[in-house]
C-alpha atoms as a PDB file:
ATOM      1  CA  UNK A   1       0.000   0.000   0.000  1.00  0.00           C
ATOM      2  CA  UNK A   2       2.719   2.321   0.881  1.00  0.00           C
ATOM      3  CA  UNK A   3       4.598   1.411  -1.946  1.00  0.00           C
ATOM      4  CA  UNK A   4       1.609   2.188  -3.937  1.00  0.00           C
ATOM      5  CA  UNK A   5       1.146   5.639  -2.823  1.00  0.00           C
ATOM      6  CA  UNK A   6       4.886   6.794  -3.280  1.00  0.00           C
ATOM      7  CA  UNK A   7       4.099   5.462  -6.869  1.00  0.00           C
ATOM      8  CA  UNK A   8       0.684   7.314  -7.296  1.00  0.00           C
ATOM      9  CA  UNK A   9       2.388  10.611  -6.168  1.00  0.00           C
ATOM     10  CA  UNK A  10       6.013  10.167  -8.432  1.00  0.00           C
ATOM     11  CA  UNK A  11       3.710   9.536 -11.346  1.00  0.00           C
ATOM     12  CA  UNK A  12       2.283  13.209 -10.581  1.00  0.00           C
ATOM     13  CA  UNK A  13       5.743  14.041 -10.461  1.00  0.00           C
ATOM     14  CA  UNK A  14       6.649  12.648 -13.741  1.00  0.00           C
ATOM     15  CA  UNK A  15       3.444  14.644 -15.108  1.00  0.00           C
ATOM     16  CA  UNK A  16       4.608  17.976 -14.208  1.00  0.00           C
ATOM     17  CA  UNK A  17       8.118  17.139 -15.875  1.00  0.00           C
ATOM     18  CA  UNK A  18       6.164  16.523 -18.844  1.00  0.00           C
ATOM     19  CA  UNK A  19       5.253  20.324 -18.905  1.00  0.00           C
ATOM     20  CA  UNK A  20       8.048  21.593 -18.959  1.00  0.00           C
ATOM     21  CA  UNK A  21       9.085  24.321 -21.593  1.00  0.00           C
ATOM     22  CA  UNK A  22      11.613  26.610 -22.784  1.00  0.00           C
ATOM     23  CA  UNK A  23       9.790  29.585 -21.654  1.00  0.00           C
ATOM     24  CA  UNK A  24      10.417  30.108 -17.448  1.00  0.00           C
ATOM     25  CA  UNK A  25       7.149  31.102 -15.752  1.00  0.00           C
ATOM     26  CA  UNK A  26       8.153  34.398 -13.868  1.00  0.00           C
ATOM     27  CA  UNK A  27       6.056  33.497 -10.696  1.00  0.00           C
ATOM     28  CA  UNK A  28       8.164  30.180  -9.938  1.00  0.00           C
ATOM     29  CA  UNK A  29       9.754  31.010  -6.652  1.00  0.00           C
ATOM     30  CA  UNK A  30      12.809  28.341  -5.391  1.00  0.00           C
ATOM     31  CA  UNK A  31      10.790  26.553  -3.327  1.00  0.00           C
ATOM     32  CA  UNK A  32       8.238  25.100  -6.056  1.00  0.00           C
ATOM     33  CA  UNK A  33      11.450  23.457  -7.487  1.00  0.00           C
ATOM     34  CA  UNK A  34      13.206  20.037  -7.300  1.00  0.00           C
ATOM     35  CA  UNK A  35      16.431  19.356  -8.266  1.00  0.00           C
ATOM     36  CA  UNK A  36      19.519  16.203  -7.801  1.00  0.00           C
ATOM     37  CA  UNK A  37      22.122  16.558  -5.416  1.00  0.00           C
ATOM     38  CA  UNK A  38      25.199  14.744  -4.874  1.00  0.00           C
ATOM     39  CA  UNK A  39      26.290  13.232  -1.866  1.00  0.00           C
ATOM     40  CA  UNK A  40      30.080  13.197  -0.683  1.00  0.00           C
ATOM     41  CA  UNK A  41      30.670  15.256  -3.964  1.00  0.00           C
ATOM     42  CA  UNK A  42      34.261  15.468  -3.983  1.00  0.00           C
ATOM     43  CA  UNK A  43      34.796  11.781  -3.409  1.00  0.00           C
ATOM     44  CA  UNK A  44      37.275   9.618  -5.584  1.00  0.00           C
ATOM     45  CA  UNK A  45      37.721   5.616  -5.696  1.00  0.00           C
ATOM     46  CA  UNK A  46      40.200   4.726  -3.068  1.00  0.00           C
ATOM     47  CA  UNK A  47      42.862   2.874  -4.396  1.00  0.00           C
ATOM     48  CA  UNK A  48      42.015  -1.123  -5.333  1.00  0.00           C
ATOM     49  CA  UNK A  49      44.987  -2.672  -3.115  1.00  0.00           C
ATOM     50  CA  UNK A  50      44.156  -0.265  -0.257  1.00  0.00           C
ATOM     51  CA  UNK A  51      40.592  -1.686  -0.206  1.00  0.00           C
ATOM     52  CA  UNK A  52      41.618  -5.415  -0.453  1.00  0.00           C
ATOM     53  CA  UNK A  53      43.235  -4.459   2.883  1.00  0.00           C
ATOM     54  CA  UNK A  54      40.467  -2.669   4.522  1.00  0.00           C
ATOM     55  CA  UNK A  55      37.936  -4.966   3.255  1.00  0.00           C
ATOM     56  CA  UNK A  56      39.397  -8.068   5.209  1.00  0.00           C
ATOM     57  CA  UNK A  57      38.891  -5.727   8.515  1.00  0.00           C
ATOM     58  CA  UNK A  58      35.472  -4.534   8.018  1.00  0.00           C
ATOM     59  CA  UNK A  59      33.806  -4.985   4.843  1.00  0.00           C
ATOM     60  CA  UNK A  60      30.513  -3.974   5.807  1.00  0.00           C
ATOM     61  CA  UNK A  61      32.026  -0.567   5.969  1.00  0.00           C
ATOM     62  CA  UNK A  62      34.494  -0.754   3.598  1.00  0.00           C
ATOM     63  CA  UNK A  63      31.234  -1.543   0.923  1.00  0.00           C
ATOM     64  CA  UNK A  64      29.710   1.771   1.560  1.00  0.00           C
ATOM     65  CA  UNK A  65      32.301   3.462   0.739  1.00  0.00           C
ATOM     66  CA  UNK A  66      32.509   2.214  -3.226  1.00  0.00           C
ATOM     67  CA  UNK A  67      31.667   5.169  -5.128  1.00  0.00           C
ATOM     68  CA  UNK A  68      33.526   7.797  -6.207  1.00  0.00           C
ATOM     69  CA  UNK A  69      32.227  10.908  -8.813  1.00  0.00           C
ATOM     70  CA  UNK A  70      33.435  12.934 -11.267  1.00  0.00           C
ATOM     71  CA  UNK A  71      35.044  16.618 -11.057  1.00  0.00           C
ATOM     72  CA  UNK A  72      32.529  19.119  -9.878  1.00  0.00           C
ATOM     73  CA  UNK A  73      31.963  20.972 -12.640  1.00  0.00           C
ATOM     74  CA  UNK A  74      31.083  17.844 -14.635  1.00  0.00           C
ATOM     75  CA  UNK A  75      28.601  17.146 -12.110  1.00  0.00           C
ATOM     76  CA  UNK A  76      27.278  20.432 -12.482  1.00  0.00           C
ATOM     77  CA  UNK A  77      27.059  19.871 -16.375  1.00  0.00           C
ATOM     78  CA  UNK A  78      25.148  16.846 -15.711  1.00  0.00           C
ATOM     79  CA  UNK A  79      22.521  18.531 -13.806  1.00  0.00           C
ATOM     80  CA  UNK A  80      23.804  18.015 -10.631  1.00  0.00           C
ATOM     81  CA  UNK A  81      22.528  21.410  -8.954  1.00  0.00           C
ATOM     82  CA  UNK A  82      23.208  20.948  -4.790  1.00  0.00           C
ATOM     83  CA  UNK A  83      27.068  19.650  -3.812  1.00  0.00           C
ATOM     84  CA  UNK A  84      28.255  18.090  -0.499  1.00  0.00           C
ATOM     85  CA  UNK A  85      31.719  18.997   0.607  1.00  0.00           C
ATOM     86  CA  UNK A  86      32.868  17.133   3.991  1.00  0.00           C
ATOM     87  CA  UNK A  87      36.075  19.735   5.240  1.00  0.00           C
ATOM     88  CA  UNK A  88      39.239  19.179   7.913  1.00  0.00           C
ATOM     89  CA  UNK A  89      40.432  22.147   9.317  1.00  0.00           C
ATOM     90  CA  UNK A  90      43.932  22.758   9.949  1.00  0.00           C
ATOM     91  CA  UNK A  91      44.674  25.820  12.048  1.00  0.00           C
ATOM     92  CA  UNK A  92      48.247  25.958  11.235  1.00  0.00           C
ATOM     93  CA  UNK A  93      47.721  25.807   7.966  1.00  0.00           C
ATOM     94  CA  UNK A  94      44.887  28.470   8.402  1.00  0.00           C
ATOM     95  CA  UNK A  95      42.519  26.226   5.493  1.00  0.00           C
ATOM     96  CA  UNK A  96      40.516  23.249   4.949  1.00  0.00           C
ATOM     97  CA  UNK A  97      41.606  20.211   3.530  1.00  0.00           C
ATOM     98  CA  UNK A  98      38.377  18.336   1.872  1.00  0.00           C
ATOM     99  CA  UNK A  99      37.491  14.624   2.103  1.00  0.00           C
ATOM    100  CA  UNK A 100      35.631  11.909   3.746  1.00  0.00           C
ATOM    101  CA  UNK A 101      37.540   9.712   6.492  1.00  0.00           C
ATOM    102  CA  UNK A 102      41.221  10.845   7.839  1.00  0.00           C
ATOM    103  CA  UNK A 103      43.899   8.566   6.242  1.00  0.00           C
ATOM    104  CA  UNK A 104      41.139   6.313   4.657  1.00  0.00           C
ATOM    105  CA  UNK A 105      39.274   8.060   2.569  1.00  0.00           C
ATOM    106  CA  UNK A 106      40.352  11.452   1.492  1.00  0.00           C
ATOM    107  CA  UNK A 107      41.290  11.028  -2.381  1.00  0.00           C
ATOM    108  CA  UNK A 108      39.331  13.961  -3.538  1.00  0.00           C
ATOM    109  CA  UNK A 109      38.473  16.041  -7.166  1.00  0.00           C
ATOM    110  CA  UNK A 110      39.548  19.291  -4.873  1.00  0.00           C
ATOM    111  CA  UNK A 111      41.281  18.442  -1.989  1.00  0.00           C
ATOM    112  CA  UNK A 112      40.771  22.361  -0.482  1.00  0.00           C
ATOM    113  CA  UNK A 113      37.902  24.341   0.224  1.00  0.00           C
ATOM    114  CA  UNK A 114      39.670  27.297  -1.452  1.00  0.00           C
ATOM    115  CA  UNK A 115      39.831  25.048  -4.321  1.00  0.00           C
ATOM    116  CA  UNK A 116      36.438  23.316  -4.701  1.00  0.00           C
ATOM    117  CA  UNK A 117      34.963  26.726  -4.362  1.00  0.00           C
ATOM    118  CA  UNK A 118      36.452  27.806  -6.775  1.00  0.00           C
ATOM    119  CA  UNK A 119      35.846  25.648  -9.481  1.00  0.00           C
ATOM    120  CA  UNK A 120      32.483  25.939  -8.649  1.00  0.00           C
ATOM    121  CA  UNK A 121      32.337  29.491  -8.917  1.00  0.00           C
ATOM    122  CA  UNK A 122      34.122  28.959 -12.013  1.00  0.00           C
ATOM    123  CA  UNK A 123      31.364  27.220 -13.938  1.00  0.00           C
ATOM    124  CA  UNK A 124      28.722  29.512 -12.410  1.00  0.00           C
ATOM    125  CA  UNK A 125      30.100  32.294 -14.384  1.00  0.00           C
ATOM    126  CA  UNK A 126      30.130  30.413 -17.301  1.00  0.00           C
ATOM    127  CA  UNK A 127      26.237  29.747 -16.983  1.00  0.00           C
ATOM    128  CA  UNK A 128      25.304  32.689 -15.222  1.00  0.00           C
ATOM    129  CA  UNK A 129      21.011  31.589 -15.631  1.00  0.00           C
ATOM    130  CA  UNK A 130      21.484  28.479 -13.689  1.00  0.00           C
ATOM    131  CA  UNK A 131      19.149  27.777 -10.505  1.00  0.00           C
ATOM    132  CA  UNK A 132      20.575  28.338  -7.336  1.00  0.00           C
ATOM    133  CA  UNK A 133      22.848  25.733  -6.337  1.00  0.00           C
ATOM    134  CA  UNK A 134      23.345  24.479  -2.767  1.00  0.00           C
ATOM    135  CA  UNK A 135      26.586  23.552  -1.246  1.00  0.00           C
ATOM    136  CA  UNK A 136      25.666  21.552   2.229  1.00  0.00           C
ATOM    137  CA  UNK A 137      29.431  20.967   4.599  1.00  0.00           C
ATOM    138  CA  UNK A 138      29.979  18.525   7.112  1.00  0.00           C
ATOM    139  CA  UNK A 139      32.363  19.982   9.528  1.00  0.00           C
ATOM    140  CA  UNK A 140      34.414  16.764  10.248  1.00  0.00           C
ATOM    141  CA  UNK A 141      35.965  16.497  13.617  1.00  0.00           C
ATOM    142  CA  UNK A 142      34.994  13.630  15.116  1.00  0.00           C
ATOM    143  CA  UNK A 143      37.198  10.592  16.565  1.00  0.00           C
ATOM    144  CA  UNK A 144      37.983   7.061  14.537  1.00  0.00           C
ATOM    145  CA  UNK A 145      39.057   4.411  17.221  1.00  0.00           C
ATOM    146  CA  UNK A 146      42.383   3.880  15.615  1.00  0.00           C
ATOM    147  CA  UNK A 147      43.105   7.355  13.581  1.00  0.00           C
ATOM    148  CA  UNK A 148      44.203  10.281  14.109  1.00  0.00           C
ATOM    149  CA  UNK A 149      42.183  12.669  15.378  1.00  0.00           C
ATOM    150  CA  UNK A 150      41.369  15.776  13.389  1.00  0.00           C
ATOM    151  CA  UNK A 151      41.161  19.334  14.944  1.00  0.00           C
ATOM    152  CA  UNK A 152      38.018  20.135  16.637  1.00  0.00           C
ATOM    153  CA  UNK A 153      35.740  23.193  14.953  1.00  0.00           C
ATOM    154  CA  UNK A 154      35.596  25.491  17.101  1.00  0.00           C
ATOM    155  CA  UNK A 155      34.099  29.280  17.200  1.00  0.00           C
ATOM    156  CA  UNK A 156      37.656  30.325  15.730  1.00  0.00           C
ATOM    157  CA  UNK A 157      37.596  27.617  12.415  1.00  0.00           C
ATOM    158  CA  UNK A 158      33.819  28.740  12.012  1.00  0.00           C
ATOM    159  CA  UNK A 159      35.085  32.833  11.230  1.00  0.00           C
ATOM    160  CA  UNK A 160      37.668  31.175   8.889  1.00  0.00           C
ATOM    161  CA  UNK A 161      35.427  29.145   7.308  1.00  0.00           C
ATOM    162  CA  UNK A 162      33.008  31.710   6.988  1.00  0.00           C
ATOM    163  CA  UNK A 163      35.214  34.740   6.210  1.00  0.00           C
ATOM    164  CA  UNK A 164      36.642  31.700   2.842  1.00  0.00           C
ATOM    165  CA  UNK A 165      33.450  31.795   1.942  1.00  0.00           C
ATOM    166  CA  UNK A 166      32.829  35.258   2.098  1.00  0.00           C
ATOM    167  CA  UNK A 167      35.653  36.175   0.079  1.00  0.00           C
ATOM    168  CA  UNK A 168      34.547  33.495  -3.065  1.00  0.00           C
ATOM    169  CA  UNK A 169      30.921  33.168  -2.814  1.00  0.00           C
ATOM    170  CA  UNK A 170      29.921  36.844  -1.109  1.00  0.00           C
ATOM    171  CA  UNK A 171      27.916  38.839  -3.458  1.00  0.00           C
ATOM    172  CA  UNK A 172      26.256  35.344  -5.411  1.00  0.00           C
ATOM    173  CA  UNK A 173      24.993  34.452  -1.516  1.00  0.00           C
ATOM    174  CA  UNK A 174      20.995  33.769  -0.931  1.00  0.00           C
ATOM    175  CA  UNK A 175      21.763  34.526   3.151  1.00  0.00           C
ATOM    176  CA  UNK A 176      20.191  33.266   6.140  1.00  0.00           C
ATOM    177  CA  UNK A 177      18.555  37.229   6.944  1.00  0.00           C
ATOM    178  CA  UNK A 178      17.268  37.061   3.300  1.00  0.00           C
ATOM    179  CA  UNK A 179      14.525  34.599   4.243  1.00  0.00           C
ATOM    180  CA  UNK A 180      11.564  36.119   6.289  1.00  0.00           C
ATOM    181  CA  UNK A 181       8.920  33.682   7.502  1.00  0.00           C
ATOM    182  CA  UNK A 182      10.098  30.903   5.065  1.00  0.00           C
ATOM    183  CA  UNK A 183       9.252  33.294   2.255  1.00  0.00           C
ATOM    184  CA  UNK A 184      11.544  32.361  -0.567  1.00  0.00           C
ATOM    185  CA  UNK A 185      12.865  34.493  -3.405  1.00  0.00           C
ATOM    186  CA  UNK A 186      11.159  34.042  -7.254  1.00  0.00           C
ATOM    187  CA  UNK A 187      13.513  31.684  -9.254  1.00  0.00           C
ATOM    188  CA  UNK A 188      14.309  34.527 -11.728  1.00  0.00           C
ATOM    189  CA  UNK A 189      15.446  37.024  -9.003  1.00  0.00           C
ATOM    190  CA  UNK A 190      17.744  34.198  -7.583  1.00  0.00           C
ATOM    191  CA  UNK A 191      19.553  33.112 -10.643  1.00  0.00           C
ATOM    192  CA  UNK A 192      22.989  32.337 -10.530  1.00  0.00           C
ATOM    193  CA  UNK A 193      23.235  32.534  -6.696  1.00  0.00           C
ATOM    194  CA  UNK A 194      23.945  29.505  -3.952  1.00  0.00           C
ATOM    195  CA  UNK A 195      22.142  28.730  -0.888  1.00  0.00           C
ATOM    196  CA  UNK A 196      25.279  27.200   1.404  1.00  0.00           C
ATOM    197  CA  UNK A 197      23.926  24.799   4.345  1.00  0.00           C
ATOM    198  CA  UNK A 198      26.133  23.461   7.535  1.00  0.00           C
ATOM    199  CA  UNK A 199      24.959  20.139   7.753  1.00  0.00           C
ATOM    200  CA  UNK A 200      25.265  19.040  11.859  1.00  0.00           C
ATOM    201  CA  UNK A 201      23.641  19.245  14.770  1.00  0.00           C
ATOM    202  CA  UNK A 202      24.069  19.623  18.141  1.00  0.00           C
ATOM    203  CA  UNK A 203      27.175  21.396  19.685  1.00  0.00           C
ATOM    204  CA  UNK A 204      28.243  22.604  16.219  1.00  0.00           C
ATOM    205  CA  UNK A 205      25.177  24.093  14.974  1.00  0.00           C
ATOM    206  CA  UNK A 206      24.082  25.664  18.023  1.00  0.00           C
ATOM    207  CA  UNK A 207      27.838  27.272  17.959  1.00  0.00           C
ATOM    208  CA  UNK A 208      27.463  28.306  14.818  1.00  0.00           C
ATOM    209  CA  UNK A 209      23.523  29.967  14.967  1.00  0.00           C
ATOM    210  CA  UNK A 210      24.839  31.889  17.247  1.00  0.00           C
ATOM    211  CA  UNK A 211      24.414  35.322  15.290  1.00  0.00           C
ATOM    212  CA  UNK A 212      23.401  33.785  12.782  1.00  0.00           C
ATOM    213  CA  UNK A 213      21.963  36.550  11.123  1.00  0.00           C
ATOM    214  CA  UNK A 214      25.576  37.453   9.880  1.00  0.00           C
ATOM    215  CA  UNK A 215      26.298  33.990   8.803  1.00  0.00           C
ATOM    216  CA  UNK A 216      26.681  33.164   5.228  1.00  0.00           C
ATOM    217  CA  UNK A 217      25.695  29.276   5.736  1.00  0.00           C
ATOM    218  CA  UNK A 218      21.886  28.355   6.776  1.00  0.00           C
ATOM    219  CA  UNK A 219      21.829  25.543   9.559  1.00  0.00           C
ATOM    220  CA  UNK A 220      19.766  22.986  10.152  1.00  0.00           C
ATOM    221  CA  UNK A 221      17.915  24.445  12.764  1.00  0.00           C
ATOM    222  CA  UNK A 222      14.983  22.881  14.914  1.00  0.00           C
ATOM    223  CA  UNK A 223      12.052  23.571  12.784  1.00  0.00           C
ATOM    224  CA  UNK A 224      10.186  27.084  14.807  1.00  0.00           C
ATOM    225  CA  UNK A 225      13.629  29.041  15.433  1.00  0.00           C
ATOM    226  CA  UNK A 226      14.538  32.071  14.105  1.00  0.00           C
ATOM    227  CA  UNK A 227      17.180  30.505  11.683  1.00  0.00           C
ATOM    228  CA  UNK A 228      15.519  27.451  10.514  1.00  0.00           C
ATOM    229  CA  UNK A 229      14.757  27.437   7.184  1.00  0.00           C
ATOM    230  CA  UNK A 230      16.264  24.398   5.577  1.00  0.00           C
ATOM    231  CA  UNK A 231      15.879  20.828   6.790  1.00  0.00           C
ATOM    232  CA  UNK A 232      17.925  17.859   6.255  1.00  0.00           C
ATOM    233  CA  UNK A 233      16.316  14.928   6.756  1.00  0.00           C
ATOM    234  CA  UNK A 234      17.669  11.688   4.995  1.00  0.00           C
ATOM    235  CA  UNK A 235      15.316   8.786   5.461  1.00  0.00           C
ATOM    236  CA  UNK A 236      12.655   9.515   2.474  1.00  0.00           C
ATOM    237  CA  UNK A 237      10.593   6.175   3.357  1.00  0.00           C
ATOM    238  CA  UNK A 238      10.132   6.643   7.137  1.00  0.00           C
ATOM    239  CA  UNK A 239       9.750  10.289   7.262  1.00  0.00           C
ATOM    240  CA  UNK A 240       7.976  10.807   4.304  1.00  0.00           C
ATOM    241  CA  UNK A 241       4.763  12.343   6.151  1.00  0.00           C
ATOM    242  CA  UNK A 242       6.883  14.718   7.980  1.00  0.00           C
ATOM    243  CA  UNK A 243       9.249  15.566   4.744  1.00  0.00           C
ATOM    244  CA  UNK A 244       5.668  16.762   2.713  1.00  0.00           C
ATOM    245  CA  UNK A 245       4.550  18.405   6.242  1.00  0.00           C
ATOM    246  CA  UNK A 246       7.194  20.764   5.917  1.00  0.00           C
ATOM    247  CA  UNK A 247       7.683  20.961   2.633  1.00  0.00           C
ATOM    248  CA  UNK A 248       4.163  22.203   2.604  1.00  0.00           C
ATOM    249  CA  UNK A 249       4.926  24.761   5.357  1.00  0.00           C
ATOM    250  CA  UNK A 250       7.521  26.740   3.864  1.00  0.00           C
ATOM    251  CA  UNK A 251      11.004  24.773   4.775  1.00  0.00           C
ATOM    252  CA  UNK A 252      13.124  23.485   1.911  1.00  0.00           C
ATOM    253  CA  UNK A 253      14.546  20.259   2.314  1.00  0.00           C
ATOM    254  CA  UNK A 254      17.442  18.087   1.209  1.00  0.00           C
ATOM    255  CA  UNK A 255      17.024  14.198   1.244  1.00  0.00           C
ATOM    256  CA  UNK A 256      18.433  10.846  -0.227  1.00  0.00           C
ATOM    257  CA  UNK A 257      17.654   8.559  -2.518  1.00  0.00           C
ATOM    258  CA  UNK A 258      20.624   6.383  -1.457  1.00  0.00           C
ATOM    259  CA  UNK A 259      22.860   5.355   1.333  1.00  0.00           C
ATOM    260  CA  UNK A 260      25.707   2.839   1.626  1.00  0.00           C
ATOM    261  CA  UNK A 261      25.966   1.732  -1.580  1.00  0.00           C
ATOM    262  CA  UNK A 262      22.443  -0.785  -0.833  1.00  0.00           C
ATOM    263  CA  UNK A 263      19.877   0.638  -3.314  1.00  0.00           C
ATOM    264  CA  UNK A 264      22.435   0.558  -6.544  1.00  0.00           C
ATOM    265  CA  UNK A 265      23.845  -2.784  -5.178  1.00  0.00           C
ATOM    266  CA  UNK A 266      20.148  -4.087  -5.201  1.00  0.00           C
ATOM    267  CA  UNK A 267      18.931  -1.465  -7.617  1.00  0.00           C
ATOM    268  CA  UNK A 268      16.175  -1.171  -5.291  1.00  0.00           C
ATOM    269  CA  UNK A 269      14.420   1.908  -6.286  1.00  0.00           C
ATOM    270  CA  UNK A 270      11.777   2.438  -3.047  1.00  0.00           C
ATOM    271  CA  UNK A 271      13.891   4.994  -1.725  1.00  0.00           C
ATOM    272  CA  UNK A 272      14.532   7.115  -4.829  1.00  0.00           C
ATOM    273  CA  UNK A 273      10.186   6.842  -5.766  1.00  0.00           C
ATOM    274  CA  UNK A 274       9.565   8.087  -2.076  1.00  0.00           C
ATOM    275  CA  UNK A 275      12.344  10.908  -1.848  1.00  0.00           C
ATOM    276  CA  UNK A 276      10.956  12.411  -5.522  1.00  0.00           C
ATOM    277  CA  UNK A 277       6.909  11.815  -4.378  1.00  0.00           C
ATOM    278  CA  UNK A 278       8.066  13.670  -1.069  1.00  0.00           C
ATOM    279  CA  UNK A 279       8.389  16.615  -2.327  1.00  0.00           C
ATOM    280  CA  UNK A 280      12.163  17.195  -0.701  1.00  0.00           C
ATOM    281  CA  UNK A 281      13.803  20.035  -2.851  1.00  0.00           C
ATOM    282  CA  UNK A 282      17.149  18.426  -3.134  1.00  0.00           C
ATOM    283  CA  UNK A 283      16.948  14.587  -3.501  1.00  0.00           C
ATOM    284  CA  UNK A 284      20.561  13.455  -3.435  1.00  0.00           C
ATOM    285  CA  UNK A 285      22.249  10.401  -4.853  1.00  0.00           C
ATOM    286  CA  UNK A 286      25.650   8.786  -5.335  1.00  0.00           C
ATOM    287  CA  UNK A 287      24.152   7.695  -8.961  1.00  0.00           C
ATOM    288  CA  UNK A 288      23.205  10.619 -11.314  1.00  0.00           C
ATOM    289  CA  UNK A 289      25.096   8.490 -13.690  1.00  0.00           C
ATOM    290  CA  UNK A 290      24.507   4.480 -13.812  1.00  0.00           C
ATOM    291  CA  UNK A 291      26.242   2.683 -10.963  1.00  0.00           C
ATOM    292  CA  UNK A 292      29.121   0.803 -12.799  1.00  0.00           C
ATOM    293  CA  UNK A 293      30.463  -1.677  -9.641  1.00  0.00           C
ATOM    294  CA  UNK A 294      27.271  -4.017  -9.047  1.00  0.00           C
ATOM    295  CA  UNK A 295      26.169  -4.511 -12.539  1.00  0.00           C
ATOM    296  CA  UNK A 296      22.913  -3.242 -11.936  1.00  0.00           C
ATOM    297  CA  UNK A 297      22.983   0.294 -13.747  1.00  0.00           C
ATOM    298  CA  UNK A 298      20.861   1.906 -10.923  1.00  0.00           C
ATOM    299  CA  UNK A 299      20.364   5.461 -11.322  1.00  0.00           C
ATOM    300  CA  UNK A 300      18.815   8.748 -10.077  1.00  0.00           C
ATOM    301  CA  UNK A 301      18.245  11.629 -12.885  1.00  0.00           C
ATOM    302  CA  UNK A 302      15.390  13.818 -13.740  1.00  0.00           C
ATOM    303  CA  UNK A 303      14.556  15.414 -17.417  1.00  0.00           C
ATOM    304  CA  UNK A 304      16.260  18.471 -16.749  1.00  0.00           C
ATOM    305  CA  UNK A 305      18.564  20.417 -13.880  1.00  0.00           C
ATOM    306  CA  UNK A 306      15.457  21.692 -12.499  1.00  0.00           C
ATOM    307  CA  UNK A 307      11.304  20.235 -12.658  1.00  0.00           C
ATOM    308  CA  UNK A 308       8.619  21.480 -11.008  1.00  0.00           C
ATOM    309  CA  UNK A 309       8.033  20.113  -7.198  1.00  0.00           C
ATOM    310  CA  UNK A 310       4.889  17.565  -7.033  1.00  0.00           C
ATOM    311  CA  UNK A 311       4.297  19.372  -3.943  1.00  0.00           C
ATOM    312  CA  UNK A 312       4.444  23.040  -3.885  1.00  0.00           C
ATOM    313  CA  UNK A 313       3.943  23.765  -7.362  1.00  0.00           C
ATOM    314  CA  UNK A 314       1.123  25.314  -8.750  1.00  0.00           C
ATOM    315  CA  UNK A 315      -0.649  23.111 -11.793  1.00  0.00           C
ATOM    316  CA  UNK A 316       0.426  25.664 -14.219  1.00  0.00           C
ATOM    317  CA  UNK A 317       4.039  25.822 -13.302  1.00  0.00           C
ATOM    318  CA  UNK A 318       6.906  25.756 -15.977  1.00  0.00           C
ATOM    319  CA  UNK A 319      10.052  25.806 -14.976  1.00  0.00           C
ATOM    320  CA  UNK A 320      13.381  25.658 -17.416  1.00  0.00           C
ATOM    321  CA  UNK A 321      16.951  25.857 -16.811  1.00  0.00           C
ATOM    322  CA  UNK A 322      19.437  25.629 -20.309  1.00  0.00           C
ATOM    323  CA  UNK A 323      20.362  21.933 -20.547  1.00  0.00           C
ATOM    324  CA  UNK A 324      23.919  21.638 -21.011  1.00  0.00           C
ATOM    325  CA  UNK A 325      24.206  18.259 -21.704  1.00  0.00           C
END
């Protein structure tokens, strides 16, 4: 039955991609929009012999990490319009290194903020009309039994961070104090620009919405206070009620349509149907092109960079972004 419902709704979906034209409607605003994300967007293939060794250990783990995507801007190309970058700081260095897990996993397209910033800012100019594209960060600090442990984010990395950002992204930035009661900007007005997300909770989000009126990244704040605006919320199937709940009450929100390798290794494609039908802006995937490793060519893509949202649009929405495939 549930199954059948997520179905029901996608094909809904599927019908407003089907009216899509060249010509934009000027009353779309950003939230009546969904889009593919990437998850872990920097990621490379670790090396073969390294994960012969690892998988011996712990393959469970050592599975879930067997994915890898191409440079940025490709992604971007392809569609792709919200990015994931997972970043180290190192004060003495006074930067951020970018990757996934310390001495495991850290092969990367861009292996500095500086860096992946500014490719992406890059290809922005070069398609100045695109939608606005998200850029969610983990801020990775936590301890691996067994690794070394990387240098805690503190109030001090946050103004570096922030003031990186500031210098690359500033003027093309769709701020936290720009959004007003969850009223978002029209699509037209917004062109061009990036909506940049911290992605954690607890000790390191409430640190960093602290004043976050001057802060160039949204948070993902407890849904009611002052900052929240954008929710992340990656389980598509088992919070798919509360995903359209807020969805229909103003928030914007990123989910998955993949985890851990499972769905492409199973090509199980529950998760994707639900996370589309959900109406979550930014449904990300390790798979906007065909999983190659499990020989089942699972895949997440829509029609074009942007398509109407089954939820919040209105029935005579048309939405267009220049294909640049």
């Amino acid at each position: 039955m549930i199954k059948n419902k997520f179905f029901s709704v996608f094909l809904l979906t599927l019908l407003n991609q089907s009216l899509l034209s060249e010509s934009t409607n000027t009353g779309i605003y950003i939230n009546h929009i969904q889009f593919i994300g990437s998850h872990n967007s920097y990621k490379l293939a670790m090396p073969d012999g390294f994960v012969r060794q690892l998988m011996k250990v712990n393959p469970e783990v050592i599975e879930g990490l067997e994915y890898e995507h191409v440079p940025l801007a490709e992604q971007l190309e392809l569609g792709v319009r919200k990015l994931e970058l997972d970043v180290f700081y190192v004060a003495e260095a006074d930067q951020f290194t970018v990757g996934h897990v310390q001495q495991i996993d850290m092969n990367s397209n861009c292996n500095k903020l500086r860096i992946c910033l500014n490719q992406i800012v890059s290809w922005s100019q070069n398609n100045p009309t695109h939608a606005p594209i998200w850029i969610s960060f983990n801020a990775k600090d936590d301890y691996i039994f067994g690794l070394p442990s990387p240098e805690t984010f503190s109030p001090v990395a946050f103004t570096l961070m922030d003031s990186i950002i500031e210098e690359i992204l500033g003027e093309k930035l769709i701020r936290p104090n720009d959004i007003v009661n969850l009223q978002w900007p029209l699509l037209n007005e917004v062109r061009g620009k990036f909506i940049l997300i911290l992605d954690e909770g607890g000790a390191k989000r409430d640190m960093y919405y602290e004043g976050w009126q001057q802060r160039p990244m949204f948070t993902n704040a407890p849904e009611g206070h002052p900052a929240s605006a954008i929710m992340i919320i990656n389980d598509p199937i088992g919070k798919f009620d509360e995903i359209q709940r807020l969805v229909k009450a103003g928030y914007m929100v990123r989910t998955r349509a993949d985890a851990d390798t499972r769905e492409a290794r199973e090509n199980d494609t529950r998760r994707r149907l639900a996370a589309f039908a959900s109406g979550a802006h930014a449904v990300s995937t390790d798979y906007y092109l065909p999983a190659t490793h499990f020989g089942t060519e699972y895949q997440v893509i829509l029609p074009n960079p942007i398509v109407c949202n089954p939820v919040t649009a209105t029935a005579n929405c048309r939405v267009s972004e220049k294909s640049l495939k």
